[in-house]
C-alpha atoms as a PDB file:
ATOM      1  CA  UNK A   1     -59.889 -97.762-106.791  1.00  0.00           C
ATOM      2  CA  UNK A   2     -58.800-101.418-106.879  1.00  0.00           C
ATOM      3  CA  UNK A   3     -55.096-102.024-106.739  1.00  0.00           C
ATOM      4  CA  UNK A   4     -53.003-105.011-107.583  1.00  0.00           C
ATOM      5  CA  UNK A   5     -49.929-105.510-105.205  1.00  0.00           C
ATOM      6  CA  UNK A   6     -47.799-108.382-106.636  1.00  0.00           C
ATOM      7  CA  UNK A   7     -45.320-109.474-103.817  1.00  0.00           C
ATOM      8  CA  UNK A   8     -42.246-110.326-105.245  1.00  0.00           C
ATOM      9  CA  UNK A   9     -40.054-110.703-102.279  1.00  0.00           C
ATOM     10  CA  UNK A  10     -38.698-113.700-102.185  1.00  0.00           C
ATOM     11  CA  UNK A  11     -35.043-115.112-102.598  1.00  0.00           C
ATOM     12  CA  UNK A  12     -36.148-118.525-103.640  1.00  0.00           C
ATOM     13  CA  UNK A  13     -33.804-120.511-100.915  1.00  0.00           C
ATOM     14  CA  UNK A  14     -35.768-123.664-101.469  1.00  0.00           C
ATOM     15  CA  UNK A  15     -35.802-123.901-105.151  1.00  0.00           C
ATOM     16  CA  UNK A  16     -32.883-125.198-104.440  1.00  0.00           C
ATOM     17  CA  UNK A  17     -29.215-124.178-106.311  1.00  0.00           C
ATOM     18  CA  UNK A  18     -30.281-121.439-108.636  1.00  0.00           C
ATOM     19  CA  UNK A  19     -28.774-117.603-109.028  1.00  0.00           C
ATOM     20  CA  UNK A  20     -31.774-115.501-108.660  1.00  0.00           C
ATOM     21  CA  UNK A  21     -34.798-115.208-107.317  1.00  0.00           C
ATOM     22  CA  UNK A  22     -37.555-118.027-107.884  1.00  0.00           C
ATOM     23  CA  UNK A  23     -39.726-114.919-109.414  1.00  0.00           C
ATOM     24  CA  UNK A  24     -37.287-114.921-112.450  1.00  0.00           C
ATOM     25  CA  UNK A  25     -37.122-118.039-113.797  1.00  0.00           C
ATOM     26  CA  UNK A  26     -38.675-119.026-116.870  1.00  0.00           C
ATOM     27  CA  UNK A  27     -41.786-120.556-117.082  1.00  0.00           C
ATOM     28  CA  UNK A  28     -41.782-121.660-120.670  1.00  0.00           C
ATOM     29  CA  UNK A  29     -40.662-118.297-122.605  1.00  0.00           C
ATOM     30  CA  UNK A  30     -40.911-115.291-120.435  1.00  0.00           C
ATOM     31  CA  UNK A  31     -40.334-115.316-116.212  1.00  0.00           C
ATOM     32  CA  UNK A  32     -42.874-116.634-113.766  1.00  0.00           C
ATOM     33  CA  UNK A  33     -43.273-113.225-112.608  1.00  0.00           C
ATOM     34  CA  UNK A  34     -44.525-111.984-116.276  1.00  0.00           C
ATOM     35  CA  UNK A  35     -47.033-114.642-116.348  1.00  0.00           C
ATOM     36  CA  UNK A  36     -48.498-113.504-113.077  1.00  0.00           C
ATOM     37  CA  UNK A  37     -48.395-109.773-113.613  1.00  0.00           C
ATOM     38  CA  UNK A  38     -50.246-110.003-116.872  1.00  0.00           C
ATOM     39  CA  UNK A  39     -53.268-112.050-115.039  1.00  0.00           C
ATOM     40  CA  UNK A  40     -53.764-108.940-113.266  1.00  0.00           C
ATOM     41  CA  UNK A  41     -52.890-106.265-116.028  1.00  0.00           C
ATOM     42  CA  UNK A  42     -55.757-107.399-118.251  1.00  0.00           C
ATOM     43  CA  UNK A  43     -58.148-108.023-116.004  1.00  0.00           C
ATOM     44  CA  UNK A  44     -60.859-104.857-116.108  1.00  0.00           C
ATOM     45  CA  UNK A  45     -61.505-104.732-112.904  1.00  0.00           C
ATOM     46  CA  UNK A  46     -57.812-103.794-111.753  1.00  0.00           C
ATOM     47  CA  UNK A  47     -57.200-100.680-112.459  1.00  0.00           C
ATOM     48  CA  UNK A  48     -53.369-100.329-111.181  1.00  0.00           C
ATOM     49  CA  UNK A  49     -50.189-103.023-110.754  1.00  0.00           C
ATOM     50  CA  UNK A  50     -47.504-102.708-108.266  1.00  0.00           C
ATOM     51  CA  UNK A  51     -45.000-104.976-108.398  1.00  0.00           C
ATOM     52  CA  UNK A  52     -42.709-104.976-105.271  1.00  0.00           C
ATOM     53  CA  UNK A  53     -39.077-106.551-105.485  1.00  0.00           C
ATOM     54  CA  UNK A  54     -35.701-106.465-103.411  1.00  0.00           C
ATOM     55  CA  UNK A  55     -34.316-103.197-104.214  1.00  0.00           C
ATOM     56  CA  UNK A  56     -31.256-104.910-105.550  1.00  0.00           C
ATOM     57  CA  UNK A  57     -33.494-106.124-108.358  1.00  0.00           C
ATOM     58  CA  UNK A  58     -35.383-103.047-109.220  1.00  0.00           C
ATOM     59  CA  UNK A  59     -33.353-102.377-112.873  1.00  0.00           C
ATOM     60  CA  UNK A  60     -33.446-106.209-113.878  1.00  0.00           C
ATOM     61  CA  UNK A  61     -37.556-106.504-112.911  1.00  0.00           C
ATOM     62  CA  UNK A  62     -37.830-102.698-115.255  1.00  0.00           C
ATOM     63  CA  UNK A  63     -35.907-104.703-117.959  1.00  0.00           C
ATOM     64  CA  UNK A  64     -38.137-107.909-117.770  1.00  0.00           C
ATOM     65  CA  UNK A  65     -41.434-105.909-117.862  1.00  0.00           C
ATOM     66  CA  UNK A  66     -40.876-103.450-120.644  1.00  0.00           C
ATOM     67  CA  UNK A  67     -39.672-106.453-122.600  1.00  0.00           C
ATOM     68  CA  UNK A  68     -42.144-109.254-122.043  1.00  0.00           C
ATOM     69  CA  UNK A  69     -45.095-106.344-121.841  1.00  0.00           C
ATOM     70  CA  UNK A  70     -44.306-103.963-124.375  1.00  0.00           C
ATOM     71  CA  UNK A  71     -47.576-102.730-124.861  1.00  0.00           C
ATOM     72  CA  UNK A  72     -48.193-101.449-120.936  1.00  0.00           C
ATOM     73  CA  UNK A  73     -47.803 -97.903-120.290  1.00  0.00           C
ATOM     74  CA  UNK A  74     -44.150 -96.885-118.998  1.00  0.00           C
ATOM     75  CA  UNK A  75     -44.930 -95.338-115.423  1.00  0.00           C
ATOM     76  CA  UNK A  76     -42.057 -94.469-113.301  1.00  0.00           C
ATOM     77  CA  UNK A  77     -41.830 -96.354-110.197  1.00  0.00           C
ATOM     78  CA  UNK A  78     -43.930 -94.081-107.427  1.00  0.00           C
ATOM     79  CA  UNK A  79     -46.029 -92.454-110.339  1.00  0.00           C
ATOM     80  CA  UNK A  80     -49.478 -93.239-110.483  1.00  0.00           C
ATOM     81  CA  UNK A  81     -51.616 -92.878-113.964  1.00  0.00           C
ATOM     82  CA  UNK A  82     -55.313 -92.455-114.944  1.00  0.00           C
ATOM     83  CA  UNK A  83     -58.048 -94.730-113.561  1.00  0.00           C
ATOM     84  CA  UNK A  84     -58.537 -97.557-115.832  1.00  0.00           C
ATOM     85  CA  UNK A  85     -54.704 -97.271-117.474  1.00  0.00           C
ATOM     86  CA  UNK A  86     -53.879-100.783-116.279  1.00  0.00           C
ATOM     87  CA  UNK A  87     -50.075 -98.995-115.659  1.00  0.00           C
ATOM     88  CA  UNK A  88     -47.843-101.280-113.759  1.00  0.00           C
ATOM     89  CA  UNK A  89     -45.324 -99.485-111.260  1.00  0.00           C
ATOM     90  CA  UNK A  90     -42.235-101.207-110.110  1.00  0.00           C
ATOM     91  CA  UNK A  91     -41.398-100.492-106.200  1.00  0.00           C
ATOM     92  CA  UNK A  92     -38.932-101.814-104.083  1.00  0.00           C
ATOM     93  CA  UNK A  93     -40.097-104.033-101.175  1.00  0.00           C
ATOM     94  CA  UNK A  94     -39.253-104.568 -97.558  1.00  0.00           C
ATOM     95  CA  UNK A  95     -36.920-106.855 -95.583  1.00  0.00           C
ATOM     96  CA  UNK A  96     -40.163-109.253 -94.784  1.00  0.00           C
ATOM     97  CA  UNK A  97     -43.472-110.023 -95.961  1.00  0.00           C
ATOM     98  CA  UNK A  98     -44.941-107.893 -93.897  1.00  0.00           C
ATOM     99  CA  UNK A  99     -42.731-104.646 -94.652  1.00  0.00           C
ATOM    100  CA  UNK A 100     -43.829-105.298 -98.240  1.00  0.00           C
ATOM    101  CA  UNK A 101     -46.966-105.346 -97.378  1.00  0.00           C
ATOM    102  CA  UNK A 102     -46.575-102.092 -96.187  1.00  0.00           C
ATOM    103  CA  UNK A 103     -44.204-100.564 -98.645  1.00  0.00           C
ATOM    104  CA  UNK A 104     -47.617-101.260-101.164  1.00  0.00           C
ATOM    105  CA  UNK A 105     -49.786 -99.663 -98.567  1.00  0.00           C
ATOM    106  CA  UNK A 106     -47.698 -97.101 -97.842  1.00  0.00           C
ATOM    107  CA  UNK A 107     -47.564 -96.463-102.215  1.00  0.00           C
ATOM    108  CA  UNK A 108     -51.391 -96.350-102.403  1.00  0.00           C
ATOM    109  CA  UNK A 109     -52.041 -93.687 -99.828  1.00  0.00           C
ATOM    110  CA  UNK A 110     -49.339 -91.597-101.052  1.00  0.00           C
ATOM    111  CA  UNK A 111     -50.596 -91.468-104.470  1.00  0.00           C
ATOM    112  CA  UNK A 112     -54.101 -92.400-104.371  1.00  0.00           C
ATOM    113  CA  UNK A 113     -55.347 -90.673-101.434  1.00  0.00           C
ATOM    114  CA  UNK A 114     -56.511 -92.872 -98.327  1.00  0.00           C
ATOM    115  CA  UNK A 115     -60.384 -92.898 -99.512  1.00  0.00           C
ATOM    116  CA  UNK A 116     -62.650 -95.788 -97.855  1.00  0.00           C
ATOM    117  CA  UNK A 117     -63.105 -97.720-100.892  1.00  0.00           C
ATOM    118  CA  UNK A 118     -59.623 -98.561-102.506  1.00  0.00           C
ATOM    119  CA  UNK A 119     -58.976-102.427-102.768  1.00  0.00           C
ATOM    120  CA  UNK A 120     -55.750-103.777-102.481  1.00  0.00           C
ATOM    121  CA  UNK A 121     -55.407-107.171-103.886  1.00  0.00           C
ATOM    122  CA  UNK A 122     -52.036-108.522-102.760  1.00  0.00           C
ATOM    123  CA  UNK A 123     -50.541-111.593-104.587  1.00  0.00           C
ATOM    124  CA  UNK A 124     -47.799-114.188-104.355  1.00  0.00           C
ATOM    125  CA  UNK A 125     -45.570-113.427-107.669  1.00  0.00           C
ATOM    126  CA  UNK A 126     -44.866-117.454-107.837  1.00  0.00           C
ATOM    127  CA  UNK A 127     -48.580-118.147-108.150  1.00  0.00           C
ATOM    128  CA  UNK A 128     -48.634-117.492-112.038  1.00  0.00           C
ATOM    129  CA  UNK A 129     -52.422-119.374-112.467  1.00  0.00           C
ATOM    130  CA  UNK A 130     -54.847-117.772-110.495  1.00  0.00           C
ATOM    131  CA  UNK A 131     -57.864-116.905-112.776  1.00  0.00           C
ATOM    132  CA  UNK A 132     -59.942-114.215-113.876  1.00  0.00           C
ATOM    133  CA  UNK A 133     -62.851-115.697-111.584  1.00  0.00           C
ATOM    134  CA  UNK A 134     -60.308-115.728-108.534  1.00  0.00           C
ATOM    135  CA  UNK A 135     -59.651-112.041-109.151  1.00  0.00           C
ATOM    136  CA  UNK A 136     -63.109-111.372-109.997  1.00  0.00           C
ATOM    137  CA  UNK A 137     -64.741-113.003-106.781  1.00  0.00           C
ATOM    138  CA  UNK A 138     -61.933-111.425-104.529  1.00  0.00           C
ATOM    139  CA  UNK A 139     -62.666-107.504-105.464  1.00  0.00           C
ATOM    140  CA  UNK A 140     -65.988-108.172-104.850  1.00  0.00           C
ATOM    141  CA  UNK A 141     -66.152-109.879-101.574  1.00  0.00           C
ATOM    142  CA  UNK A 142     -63.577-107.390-100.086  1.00  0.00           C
ATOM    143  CA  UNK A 143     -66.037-104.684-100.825  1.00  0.00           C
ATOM    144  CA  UNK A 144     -69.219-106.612 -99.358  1.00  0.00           C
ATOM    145  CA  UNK A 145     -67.215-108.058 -96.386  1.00  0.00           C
ATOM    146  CA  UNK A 146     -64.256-105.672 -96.051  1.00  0.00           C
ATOM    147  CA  UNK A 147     -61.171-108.858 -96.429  1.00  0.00           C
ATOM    148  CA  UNK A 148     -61.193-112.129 -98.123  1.00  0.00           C
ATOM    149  CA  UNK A 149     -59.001-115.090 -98.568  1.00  0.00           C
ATOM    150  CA  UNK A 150     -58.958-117.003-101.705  1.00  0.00           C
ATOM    151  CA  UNK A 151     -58.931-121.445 -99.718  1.00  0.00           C
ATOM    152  CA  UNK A 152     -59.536-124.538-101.147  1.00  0.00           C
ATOM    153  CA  UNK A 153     -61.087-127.104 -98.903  1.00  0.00           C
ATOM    154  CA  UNK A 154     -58.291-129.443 -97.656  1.00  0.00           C
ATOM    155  CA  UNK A 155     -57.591-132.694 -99.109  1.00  0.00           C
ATOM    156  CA  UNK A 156     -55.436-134.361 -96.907  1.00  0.00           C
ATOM    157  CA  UNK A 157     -55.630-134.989 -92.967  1.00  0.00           C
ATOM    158  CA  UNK A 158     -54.029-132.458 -91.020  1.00  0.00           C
ATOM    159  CA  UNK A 159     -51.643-132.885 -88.227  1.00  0.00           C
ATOM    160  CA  UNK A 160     -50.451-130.531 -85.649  1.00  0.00           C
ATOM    161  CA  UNK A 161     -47.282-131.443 -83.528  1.00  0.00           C
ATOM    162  CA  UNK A 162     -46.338-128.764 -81.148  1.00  0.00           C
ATOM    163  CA  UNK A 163     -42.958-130.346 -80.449  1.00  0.00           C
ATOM    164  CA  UNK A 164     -42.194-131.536 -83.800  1.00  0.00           C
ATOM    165  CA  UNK A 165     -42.241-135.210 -82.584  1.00  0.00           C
ATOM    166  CA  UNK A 166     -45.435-135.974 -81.825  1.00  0.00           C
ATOM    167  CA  UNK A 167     -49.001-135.876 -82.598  1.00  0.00           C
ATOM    168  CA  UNK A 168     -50.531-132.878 -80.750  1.00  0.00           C
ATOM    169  CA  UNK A 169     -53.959-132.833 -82.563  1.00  0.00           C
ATOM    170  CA  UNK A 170     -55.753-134.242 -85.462  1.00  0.00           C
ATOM    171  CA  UNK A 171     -58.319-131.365 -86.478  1.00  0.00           C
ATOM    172  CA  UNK A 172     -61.785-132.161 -88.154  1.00  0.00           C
ATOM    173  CA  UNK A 173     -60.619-132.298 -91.882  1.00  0.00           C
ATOM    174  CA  UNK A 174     -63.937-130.659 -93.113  1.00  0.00           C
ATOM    175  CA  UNK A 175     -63.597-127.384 -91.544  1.00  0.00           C
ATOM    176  CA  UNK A 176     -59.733-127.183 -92.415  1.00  0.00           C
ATOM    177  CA  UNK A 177     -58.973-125.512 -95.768  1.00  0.00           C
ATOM    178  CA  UNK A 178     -55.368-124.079 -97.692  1.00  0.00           C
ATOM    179  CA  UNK A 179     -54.717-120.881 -97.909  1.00  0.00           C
ATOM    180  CA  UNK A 180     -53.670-119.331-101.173  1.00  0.00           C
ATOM    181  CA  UNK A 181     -53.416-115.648-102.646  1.00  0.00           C
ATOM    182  CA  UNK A 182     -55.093-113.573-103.756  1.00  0.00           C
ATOM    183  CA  UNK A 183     -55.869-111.792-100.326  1.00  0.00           C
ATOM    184  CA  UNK A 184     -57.632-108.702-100.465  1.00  0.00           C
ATOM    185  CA  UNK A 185     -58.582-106.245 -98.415  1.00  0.00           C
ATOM    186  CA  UNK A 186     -59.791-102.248 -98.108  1.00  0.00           C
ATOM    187  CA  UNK A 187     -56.919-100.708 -97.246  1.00  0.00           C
ATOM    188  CA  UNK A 188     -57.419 -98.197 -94.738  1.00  0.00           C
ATOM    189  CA  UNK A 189     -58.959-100.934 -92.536  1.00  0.00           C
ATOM    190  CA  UNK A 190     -55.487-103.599 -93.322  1.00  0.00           C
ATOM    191  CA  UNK A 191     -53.650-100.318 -92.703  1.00  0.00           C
ATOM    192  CA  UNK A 192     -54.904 -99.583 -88.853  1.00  0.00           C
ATOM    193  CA  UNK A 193     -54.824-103.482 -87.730  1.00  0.00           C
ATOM    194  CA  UNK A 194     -51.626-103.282 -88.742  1.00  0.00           C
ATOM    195  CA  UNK A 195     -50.662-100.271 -86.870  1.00  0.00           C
ATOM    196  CA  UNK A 196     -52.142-102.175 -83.697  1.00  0.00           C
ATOM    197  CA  UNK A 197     -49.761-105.006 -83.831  1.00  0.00           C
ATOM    198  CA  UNK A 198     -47.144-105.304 -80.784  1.00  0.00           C
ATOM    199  CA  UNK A 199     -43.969-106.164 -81.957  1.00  0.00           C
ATOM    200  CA  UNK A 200     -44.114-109.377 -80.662  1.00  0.00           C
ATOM    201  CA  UNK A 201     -47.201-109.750 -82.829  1.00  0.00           C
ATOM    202  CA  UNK A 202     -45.614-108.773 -85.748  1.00  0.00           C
ATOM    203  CA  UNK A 203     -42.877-111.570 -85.420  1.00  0.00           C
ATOM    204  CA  UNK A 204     -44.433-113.730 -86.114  1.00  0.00           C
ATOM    205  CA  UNK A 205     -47.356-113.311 -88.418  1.00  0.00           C
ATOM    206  CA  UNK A 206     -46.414-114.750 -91.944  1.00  0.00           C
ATOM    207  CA  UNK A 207     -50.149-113.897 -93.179  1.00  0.00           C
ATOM    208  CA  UNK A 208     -51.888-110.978 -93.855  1.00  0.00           C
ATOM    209  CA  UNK A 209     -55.189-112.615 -92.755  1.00  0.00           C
ATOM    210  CA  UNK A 210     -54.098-113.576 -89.605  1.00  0.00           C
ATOM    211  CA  UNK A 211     -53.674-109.607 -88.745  1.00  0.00           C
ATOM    212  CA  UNK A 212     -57.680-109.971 -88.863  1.00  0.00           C
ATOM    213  CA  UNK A 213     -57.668-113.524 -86.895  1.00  0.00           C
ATOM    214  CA  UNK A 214     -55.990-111.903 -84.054  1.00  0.00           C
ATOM    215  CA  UNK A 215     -57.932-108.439 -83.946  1.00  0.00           C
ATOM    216  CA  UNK A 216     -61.504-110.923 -83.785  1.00  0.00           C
ATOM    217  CA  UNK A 217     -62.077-109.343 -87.962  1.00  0.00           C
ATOM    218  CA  UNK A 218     -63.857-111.417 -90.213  1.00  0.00           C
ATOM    219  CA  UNK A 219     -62.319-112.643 -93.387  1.00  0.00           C
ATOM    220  CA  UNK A 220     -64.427-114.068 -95.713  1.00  0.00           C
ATOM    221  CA  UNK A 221     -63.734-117.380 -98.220  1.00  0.00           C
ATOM    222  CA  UNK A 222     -63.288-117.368-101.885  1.00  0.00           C
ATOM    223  CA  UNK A 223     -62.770-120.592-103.302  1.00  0.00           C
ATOM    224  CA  UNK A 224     -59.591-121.181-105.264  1.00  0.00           C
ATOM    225  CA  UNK A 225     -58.017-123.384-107.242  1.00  0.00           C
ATOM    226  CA  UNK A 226     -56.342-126.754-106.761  1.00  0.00           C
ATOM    227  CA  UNK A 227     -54.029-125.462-109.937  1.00  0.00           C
ATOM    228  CA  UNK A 228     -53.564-122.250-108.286  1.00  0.00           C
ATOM    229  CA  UNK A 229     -50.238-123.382-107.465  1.00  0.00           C
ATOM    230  CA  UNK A 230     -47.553-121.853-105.633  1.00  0.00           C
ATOM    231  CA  UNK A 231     -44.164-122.192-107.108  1.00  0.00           C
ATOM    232  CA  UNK A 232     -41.378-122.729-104.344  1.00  0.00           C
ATOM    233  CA  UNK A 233     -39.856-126.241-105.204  1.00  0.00           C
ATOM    234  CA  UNK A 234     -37.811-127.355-108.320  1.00  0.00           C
ATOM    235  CA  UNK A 235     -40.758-129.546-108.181  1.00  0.00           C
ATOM    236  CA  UNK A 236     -43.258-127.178-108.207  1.00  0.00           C
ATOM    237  CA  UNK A 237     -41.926-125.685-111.641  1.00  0.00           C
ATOM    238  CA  UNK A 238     -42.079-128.929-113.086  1.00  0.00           C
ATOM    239  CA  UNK A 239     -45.366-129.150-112.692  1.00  0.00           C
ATOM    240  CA  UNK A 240     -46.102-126.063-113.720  1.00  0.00           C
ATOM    241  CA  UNK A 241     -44.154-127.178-117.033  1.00  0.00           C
ATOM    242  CA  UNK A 242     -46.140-130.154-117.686  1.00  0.00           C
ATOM    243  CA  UNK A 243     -49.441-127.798-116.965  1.00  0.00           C
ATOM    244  CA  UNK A 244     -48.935-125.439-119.846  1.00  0.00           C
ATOM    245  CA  UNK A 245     -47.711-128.238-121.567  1.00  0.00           C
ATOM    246  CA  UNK A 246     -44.074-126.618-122.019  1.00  0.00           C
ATOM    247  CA  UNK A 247     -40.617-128.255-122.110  1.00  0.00           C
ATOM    248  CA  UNK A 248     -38.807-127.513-118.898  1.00  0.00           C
ATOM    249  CA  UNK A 249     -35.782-124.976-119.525  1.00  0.00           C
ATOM    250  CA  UNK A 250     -32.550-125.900-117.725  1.00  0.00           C
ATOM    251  CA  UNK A 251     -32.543-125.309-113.968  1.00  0.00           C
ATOM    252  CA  UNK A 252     -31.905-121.957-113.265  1.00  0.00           C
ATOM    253  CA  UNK A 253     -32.730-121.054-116.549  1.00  0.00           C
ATOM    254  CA  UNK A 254     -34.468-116.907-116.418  1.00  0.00           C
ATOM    255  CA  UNK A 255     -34.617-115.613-119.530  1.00  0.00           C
END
């Protein structure tokens, strides 16, 4: 079975002085979360949506789906429908990424079974454009290769500074790329690298793929999109705006 998880987290500190989450606010008529949900709902390769948000935000998220996707079948959060539905459940998330990440895993054995083939395509919620060839190209190099990351090749020079200050190291641009979401992975496999983690391990991963870098797993590349954009800067929704070719609503504008 292949599973969307849409991680919906985030506070949205550096959007800068707004009163909710960055995952709320409007991106031309309905939130940026809506936009990105619905990329996966219709796609017919996805066969079930979990969206996971603070618990705090469980009954505005349940109001913001039923309205802005009328037409998707109402599953109770923790209920799973038919194969092929396209149901979206609503689940609350952890304290960090990588509790959420869990939360979803911990969702798909408990009501899908843990069989070797379930894919679990996990998702920023702020990265409303990723495509239907994204998606597409994902599911199917997780199955062949077990976890992917969707990159696009790197277009500026990249600097590391290990004390902030100064250049450390100026790594060969060509074999540098950006990371962007989807990741996707089978998930019993995502499941027991995770359960090998030390804590001090844990601390500090921000990435799902990097669970694989440090256990010596491949991860294999599926090219993205330069407008795959992730939305984390007032900026950021500007240009996301100007991309649909929308007015921009007030700041801190949801619905």
């Amino acid at each position: 079975m292949t599973i969307a998880a849409i991680l919906a987290g985030g506070a949205g500190s550096r959007m800068g002085s707004v009163n909710m989450p960055k995952q709320y606010l409007r991106l031309g008529s309905r939130p940026i979360l809506v936009h990105t949900v619905e990329k996966f709902f219709v796609h017919p390769k996805v066969e079930h949506v979990v969206v996971l948000v603070p618990s705090s935000w469980l009954g505005f998220t349940q109001d913001i789906l039923n309205e802005h996707l009328p037409n998707h079948p109402k599953t109770p959060a923790g209920v799973p429908g038919a194969p092929g539905d396209h149901n979206v459940a609503l689940i609350a998330g952890g304290e960090r990424r990588n509790d959420t990440l869990r939360c979803a895993l911990d969702y798909v054995k408990a009501h899908f079974g843990d069989e070797e083939d379930h894919i679990l395509l996990t998702h920023d919620a702020v990265r409303p454009f990723v495509t239907h060839r994204i998606i597409s190209e994902n599911i199917l190099a997780a199955q062949k290769h077990g976890a992917c990351d969707t990159v696009i090749p790197a277009s500026d020079t990249i600097v590391r500074s290990d004390d902030g200050q100064f250049i450390s190291l100026i790594p060969p641009r060509g074999s540098m790329y950006q990371g962007q979401t989807p990741q996707t992975f089978t998930c019993n496999k995502l499941r027991l690298l995770m359960d090998s983690l030390l804590p001090e391990e844990e601390a500090v991963l921000t990435d799902a793929c990097k669970i694989y870098a440090l256990r010596g797993e491949p991860v294999a590349l599926v090219p993205g999109e330069v407008h795959n954009i992730k939305i984390t800067y007032p900026f950021d929704l500007k240009v996301a705006h100007a991309m649909l070719g929308l007015e921009e609503p007030p700041t801190g504008e949801s619905l």
